[in-house]
N, C-alpha and C. Protein backbone atom coordinates (compact mmCIF):
# COMPACT_ATOMS: atom_id res chain seq x y z
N UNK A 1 -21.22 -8.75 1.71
CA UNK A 1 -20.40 -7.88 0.89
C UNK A 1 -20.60 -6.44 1.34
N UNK A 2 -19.39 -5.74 0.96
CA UNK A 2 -19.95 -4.10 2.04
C UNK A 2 -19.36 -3.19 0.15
N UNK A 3 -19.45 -2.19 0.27
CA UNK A 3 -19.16 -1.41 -0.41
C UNK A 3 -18.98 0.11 0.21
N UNK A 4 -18.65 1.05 -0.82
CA UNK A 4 -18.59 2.78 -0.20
C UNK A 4 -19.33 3.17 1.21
N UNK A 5 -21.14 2.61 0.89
CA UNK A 5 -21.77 3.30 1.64
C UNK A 5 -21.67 2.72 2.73
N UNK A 6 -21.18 1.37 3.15
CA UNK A 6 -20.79 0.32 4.32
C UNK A 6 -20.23 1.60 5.49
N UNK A 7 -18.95 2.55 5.12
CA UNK A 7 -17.91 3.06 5.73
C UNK A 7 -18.60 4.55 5.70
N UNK A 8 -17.72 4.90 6.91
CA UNK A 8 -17.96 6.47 6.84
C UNK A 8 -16.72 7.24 6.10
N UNK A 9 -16.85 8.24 6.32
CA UNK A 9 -15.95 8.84 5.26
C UNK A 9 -14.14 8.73 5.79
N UNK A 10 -14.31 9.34 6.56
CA UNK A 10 -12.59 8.44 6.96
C UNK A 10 -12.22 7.45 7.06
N UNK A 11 -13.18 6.70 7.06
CA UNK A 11 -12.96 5.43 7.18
C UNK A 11 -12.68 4.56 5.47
N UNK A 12 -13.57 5.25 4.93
CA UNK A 12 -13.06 4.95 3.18
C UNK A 12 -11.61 5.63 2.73
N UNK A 13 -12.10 6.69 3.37
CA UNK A 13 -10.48 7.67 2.99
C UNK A 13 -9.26 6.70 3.14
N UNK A 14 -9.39 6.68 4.52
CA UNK A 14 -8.36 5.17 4.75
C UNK A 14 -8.27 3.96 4.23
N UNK A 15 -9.03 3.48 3.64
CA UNK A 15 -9.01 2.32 2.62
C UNK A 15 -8.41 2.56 1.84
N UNK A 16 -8.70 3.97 0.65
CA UNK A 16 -9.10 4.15 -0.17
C UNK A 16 -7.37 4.73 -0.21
N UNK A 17 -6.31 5.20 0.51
CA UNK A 17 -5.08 5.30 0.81
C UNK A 17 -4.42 4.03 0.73
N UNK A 18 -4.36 3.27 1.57
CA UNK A 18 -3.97 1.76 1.85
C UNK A 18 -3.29 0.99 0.99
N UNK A 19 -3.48 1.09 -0.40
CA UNK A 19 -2.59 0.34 -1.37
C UNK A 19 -1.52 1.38 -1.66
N UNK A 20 -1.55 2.52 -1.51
CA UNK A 20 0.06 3.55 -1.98
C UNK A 20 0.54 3.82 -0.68
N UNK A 21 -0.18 3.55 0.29
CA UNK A 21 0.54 3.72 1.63
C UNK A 21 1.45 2.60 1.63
N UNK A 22 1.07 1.39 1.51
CA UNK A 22 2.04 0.20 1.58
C UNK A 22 2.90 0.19 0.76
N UNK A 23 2.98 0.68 -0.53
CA UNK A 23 3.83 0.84 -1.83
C UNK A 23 4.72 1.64 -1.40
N UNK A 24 4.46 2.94 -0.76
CA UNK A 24 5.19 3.79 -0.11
C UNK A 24 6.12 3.71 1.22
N UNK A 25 5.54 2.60 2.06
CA UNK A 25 6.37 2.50 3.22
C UNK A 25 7.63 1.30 2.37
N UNK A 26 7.74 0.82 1.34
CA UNK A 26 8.56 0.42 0.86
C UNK A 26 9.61 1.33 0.29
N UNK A 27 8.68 2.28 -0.17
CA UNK A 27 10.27 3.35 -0.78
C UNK A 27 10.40 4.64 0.76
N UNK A 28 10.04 3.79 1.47
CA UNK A 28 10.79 4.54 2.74
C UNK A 28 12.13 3.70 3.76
N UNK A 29 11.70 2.87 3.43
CA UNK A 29 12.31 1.11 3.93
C UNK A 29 13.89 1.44 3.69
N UNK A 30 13.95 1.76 2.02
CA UNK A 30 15.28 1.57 1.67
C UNK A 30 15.33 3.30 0.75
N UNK A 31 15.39 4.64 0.72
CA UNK A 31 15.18 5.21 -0.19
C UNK A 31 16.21 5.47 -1.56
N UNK A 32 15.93 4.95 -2.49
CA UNK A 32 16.63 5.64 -3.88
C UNK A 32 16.20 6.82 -3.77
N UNK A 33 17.18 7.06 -5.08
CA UNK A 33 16.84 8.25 -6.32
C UNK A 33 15.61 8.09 -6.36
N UNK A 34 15.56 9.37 -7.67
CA UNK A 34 14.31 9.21 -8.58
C UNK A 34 13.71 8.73 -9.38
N UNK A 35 14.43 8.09 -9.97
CA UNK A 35 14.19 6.79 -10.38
C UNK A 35 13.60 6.09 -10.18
N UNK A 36 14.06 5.33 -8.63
CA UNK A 36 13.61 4.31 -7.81
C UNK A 36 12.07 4.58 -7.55
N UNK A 37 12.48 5.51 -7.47
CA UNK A 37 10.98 6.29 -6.08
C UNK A 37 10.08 6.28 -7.69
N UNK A 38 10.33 6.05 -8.53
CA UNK A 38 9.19 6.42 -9.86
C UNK A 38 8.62 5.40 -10.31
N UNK A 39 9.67 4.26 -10.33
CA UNK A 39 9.01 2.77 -10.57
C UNK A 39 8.80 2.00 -9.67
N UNK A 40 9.00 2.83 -8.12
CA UNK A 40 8.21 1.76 -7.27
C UNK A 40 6.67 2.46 -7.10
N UNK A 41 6.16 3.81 -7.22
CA UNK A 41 5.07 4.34 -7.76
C UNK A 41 4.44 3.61 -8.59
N UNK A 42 5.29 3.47 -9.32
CA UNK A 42 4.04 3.44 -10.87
C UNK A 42 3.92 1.64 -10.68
N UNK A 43 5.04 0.74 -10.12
CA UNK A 43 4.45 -0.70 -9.95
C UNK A 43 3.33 -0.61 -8.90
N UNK A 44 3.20 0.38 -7.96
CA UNK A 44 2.17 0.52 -6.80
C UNK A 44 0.67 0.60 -7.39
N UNK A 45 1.13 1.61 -8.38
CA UNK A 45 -0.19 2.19 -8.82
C UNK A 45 -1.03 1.06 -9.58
N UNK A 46 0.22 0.27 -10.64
CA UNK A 46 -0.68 -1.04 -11.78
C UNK A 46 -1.02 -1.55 -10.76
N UNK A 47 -0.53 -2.38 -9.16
CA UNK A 47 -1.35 -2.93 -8.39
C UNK A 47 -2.29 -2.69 -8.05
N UNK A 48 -2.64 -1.38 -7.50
CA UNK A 48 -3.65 -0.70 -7.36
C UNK A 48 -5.03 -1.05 -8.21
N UNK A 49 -4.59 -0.86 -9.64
CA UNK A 49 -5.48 -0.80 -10.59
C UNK A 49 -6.04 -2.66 -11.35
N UNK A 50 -4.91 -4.09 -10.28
CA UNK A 50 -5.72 -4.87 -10.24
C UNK A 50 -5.99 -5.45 -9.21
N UNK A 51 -6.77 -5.59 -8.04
CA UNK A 51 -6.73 -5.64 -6.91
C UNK A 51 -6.87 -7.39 -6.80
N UNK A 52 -7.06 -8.11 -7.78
CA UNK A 52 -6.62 -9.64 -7.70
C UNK A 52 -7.92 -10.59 -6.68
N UNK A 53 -9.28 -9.87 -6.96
CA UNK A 53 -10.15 -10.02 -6.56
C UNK A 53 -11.21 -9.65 -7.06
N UNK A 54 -12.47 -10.13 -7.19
CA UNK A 54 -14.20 -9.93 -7.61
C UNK A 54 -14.94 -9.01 -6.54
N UNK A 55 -14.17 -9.03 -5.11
CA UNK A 55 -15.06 -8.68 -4.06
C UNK A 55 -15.26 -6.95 -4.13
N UNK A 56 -16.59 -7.10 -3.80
CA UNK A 56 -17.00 -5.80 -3.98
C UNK A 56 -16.06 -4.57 -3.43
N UNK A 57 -16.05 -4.94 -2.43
CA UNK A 57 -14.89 -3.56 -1.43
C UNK A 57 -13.89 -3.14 -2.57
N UNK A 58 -12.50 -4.66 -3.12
CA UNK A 58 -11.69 -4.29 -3.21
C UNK A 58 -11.67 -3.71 -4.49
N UNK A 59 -12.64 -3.81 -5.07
CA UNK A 59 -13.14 -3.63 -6.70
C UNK A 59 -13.41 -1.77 -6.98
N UNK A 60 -14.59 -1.15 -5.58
CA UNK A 60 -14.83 -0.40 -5.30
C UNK A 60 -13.86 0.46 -4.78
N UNK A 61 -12.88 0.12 -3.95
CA UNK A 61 -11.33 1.15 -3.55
C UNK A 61 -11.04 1.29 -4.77
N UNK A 62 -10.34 -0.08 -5.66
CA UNK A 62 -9.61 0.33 -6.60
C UNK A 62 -9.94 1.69 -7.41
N UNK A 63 -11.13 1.38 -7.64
CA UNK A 63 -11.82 2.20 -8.65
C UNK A 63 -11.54 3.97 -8.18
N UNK A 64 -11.55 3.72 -6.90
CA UNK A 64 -11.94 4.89 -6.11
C UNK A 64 -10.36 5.73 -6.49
N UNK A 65 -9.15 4.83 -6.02
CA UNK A 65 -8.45 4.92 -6.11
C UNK A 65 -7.37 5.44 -7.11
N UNK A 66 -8.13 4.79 -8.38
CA UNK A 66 -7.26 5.08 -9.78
C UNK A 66 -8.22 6.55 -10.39
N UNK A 67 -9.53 6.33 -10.17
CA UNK A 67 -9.94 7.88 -10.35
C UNK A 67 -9.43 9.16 -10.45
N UNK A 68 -8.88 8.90 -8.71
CA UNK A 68 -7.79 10.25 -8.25
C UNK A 68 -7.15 10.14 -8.48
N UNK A 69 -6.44 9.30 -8.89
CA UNK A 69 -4.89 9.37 -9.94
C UNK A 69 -5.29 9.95 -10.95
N UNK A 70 -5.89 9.33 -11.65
CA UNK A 70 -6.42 10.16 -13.00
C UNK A 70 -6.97 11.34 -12.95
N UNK A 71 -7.73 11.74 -12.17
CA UNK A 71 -7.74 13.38 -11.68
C UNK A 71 -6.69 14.06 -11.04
N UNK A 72 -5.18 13.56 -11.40
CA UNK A 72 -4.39 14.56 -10.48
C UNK A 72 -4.66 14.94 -9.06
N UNK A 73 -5.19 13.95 -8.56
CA UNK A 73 -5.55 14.22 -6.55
C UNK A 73 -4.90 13.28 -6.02
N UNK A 74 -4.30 13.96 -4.62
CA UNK A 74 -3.98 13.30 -3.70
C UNK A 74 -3.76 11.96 -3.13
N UNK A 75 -3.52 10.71 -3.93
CA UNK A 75 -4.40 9.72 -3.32
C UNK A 75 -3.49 9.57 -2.02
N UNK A 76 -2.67 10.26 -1.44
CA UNK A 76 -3.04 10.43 0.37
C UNK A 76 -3.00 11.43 1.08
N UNK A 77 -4.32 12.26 0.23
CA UNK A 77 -4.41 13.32 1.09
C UNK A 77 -5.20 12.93 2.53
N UNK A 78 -4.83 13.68 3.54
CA UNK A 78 -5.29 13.33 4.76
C UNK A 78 -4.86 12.92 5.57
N UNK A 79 -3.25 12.06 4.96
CA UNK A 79 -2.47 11.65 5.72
C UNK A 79 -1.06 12.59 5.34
N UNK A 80 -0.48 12.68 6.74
CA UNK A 80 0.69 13.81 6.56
C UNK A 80 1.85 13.16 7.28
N UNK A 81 2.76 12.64 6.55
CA UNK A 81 3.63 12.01 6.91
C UNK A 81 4.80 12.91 7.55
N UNK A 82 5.54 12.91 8.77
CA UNK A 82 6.38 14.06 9.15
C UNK A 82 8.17 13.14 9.56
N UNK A 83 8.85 13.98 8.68
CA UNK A 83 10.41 13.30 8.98
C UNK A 83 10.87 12.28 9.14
N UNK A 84 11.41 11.84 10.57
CA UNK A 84 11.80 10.39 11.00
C UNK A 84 11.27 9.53 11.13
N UNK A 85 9.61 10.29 11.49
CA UNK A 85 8.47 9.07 11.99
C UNK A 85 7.76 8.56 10.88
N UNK A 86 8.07 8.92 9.68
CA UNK A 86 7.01 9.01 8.82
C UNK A 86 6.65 7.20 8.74
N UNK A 87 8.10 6.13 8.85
CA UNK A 87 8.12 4.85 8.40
C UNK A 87 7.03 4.62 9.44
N UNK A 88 6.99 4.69 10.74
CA UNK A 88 6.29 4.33 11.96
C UNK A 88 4.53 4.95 11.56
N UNK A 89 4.58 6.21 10.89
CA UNK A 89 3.46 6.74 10.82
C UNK A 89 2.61 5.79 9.59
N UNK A 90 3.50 5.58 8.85
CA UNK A 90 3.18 3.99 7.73
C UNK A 90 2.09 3.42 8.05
N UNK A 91 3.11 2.37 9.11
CA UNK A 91 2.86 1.59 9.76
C UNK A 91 1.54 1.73 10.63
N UNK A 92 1.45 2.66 11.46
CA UNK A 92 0.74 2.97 12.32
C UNK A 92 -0.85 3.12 11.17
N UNK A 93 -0.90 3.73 10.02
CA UNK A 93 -1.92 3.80 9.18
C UNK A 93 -2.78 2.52 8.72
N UNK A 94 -1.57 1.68 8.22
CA UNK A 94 -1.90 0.33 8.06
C UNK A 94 -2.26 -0.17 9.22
N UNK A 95 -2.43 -0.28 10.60
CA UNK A 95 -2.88 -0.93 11.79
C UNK A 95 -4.61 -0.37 11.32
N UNK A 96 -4.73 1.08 11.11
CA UNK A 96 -5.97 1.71 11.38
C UNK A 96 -6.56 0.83 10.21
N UNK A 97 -6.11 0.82 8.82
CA UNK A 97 -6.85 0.07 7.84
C UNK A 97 -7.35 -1.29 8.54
N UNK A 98 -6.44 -2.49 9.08
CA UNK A 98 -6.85 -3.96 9.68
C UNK A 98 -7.92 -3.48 10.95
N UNK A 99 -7.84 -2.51 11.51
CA UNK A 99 -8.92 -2.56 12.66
C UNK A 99 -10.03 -2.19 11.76
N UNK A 100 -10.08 -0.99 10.15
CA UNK A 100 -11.50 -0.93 10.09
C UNK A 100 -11.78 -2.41 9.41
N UNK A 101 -11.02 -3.43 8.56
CA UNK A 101 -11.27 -4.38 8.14
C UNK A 101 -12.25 -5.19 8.99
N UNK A 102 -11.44 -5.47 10.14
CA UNK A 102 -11.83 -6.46 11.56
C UNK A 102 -13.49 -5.66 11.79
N UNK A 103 -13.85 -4.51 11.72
CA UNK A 103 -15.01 -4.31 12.00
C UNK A 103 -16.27 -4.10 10.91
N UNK A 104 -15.96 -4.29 10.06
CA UNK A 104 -16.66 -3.50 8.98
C UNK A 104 -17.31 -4.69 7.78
N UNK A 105 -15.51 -5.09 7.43
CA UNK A 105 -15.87 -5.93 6.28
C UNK A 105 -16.00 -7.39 6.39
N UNK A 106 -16.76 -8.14 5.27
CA UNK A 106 -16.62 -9.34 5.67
C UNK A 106 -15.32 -10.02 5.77
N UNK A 107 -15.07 -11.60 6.74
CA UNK A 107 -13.95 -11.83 6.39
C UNK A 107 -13.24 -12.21 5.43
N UNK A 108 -13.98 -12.68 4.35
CA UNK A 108 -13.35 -12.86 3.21
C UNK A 108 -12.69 -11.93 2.33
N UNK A 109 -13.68 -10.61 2.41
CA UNK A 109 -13.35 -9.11 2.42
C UNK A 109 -11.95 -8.82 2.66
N UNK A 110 -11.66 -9.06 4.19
CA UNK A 110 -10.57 -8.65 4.90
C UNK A 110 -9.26 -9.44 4.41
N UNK A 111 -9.45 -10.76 4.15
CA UNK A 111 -8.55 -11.69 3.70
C UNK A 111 -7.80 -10.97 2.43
N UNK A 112 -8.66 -10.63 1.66
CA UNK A 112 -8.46 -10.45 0.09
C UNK A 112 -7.99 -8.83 0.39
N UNK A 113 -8.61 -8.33 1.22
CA UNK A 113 -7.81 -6.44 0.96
C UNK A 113 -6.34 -6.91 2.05
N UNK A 114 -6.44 -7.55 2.75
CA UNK A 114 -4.96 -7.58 3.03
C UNK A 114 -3.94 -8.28 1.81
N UNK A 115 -4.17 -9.26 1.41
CA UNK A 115 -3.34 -9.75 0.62
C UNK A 115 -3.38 -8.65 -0.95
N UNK A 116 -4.19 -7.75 -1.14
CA UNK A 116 -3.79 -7.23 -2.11
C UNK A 116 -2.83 -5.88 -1.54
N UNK A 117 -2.92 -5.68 -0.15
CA UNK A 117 -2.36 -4.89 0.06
C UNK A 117 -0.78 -5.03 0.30
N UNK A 118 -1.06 -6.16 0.40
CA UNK A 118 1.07 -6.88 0.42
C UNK A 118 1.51 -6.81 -0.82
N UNK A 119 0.45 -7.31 -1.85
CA UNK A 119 0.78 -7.33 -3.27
C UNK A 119 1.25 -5.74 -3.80
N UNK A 120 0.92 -4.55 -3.15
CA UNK A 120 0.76 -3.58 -3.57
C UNK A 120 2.27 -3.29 -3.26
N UNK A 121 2.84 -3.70 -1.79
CA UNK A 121 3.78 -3.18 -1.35
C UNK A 121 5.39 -4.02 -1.67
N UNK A 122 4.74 -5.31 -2.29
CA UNK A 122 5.59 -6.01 -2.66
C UNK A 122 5.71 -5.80 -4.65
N UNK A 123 4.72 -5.39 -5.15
CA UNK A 123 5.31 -4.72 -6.31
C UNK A 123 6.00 -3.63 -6.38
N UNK A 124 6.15 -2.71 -5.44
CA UNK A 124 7.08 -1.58 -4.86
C UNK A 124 8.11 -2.33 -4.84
N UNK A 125 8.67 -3.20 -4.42
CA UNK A 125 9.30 -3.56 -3.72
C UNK A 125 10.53 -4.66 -4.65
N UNK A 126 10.02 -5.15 -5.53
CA UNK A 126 10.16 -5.64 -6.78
C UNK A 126 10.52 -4.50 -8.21
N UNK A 127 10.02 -3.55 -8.28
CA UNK A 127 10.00 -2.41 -9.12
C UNK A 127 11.34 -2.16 -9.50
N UNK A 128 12.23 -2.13 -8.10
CA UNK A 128 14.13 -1.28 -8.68
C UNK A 128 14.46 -1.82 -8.08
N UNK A 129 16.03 -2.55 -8.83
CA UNK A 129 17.11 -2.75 -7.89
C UNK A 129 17.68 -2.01 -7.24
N UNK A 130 18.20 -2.23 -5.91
CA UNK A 130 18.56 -1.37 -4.60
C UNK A 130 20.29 -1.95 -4.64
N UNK A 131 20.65 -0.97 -4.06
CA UNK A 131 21.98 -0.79 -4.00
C UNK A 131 23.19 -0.66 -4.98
N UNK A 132 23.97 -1.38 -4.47
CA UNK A 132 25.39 -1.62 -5.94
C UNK A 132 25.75 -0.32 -6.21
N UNK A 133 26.70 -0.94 -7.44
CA UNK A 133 27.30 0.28 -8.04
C UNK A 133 26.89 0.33 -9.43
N UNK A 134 25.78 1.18 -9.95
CA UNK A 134 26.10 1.39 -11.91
C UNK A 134 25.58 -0.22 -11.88
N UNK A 135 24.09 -0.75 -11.17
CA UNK A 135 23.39 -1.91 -11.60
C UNK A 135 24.70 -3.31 -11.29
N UNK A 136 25.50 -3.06 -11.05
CA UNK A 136 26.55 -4.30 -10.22
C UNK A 136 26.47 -4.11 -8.73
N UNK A 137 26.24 -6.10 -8.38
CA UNK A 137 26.03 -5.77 -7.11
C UNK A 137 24.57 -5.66 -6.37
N UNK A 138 23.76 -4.92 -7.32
CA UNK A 138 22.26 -4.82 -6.53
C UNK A 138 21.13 -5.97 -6.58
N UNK A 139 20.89 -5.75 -5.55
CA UNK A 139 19.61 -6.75 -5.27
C UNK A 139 18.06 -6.32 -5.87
N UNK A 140 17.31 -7.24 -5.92
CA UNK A 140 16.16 -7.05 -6.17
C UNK A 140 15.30 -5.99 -5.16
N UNK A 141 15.52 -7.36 -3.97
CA UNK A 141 14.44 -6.60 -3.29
C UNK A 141 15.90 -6.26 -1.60
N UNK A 142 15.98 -4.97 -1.18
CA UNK A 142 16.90 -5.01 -0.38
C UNK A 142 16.37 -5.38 1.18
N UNK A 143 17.81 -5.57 2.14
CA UNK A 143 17.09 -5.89 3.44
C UNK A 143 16.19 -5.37 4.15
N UNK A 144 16.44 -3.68 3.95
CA UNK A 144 15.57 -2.94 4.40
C UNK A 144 13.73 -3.20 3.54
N UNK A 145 14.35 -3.43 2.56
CA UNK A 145 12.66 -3.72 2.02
C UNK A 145 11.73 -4.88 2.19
N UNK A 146 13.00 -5.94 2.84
CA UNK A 146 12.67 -7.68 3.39
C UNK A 146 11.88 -7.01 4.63
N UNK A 147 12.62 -6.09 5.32
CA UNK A 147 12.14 -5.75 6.95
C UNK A 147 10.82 -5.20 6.87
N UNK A 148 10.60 -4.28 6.05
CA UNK A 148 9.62 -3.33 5.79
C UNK A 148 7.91 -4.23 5.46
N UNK A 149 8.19 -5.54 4.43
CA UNK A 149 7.54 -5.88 4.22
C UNK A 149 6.99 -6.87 5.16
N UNK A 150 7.52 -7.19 5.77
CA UNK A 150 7.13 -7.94 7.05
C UNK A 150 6.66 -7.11 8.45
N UNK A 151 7.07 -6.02 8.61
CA UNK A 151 5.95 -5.28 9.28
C UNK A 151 4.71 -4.82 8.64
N UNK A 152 4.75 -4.60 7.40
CA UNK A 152 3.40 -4.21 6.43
C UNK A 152 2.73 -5.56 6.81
N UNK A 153 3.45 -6.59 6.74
CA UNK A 153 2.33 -8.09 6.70
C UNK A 153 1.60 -8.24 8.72
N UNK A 154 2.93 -7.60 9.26
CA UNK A 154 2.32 -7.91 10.97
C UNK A 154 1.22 -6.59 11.05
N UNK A 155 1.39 -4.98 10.42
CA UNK A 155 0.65 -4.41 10.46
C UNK A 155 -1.11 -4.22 10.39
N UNK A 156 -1.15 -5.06 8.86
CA UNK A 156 -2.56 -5.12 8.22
C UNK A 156 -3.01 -6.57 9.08
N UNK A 157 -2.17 -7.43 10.04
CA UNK A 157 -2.86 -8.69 10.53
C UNK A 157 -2.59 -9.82 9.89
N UNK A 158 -1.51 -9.74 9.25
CA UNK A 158 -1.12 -11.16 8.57
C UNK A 158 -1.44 -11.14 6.68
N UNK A 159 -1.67 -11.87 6.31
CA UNK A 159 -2.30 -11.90 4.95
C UNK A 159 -3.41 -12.44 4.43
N UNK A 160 -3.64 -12.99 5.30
CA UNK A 160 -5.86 -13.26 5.75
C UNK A 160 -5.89 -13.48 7.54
C-alpha cells in the first residue's frame, strides 16, 4: 500500500489533479454552456469525493482533493492548459498520472485509481445532455464525449 509520503511532491500534485482533469477533458470533448460546464463539475467533484475503493492511495487523493475544494484552491493548479492544445494537454497529463501509477503504486493500487478515474470522467460525461434543441433531440452522453472517453481509458492504460 503507498500513501502521500510514497510520492514526491509533483508527483502527488499529479495524482492529486487526475480525477478533475479527466472530468474536465470531457467538458472539453464536446463544450456547452454554463450550465453544462457546472454539472459536469459538480458530477466530477461527487466522484471525486467517492473514489469506489478502501485502498489507501485512492482514499488519501480523495481526501487531498476535496480539501482544496473546500478551501477554495486550485485543484489544478500547476497545470496550465493553453487554447487548441489544451484537449491533447489532457491527455498528455493523464499519460504522466499511468506512468507514476506503473512506478510507484501497487498494482492493485493502479487498477483501482484508473478505474476511478474513468468513473470520474464518465460522471462528467453523464451529468448534461449535449446537443438538440430546448432538451429535444439531445443525447446523454455525445460523440465527442464517446471519443474523449476512450482516449481517457487508452491514456491512464486501460482500466486495470
Amino acid at each position: 500500500m503507498t500513501g502521500k509520503k510514497d510520492y514526491e511532491d509533483d508527483a502527488w500534485a499529479t495524482l492529486r489533479r487526475a480525477p478533475i482533469v479527466a472530468g474536465f477533458a470531457i467538458s472539453l470533448a464536446d463544450p456547452g454552456g454554463p450550465i453544462e460546464l457546472s454539472k459536469e463539475t459538480m458530477a466530477t467533484l461527487k466522484a471525486i469525493g467517492q473514489p469506489g475503493s478502501d485502498e489507501e492511495l485512492l482514499v488519501a487523493v480523495s481526501q487531498d482533493a476535496m480539501a482544496m475544494a473546500q478551501q477554495h484552491q486550485n485543484p489544478v493548479d500547476g497545470l496550465e492548459l493553453k487554447g487548441a492544445t489544451a484537449g491533447q494537454q489532457v491527455l498528455d497529463e493523464l499519460r504522466k498520472v499511468d506512468g507514476i501509477l506503473r512506478t510507484t503504486a501497487t498494482p492493485s493500487e493502479g487498477a483501482a485509481f484508473r478505474a476511478w478515474i474513468l468513473a470520474c470522467a464518465q460522471a462528467a460525461a453523464n451529468a448534461a445532455k449535449e446537443g438538440g434543441f430546448m432538451g429535444f433531440g439531445a443525447v446523454l452522453v455525445s460523440e465527442g464525449e464517446q471519443k474523449m472517453l476512450a482516449q481517457v481509458t487508452e491514456a491512464i492504460g486501460g482500466a486495470g
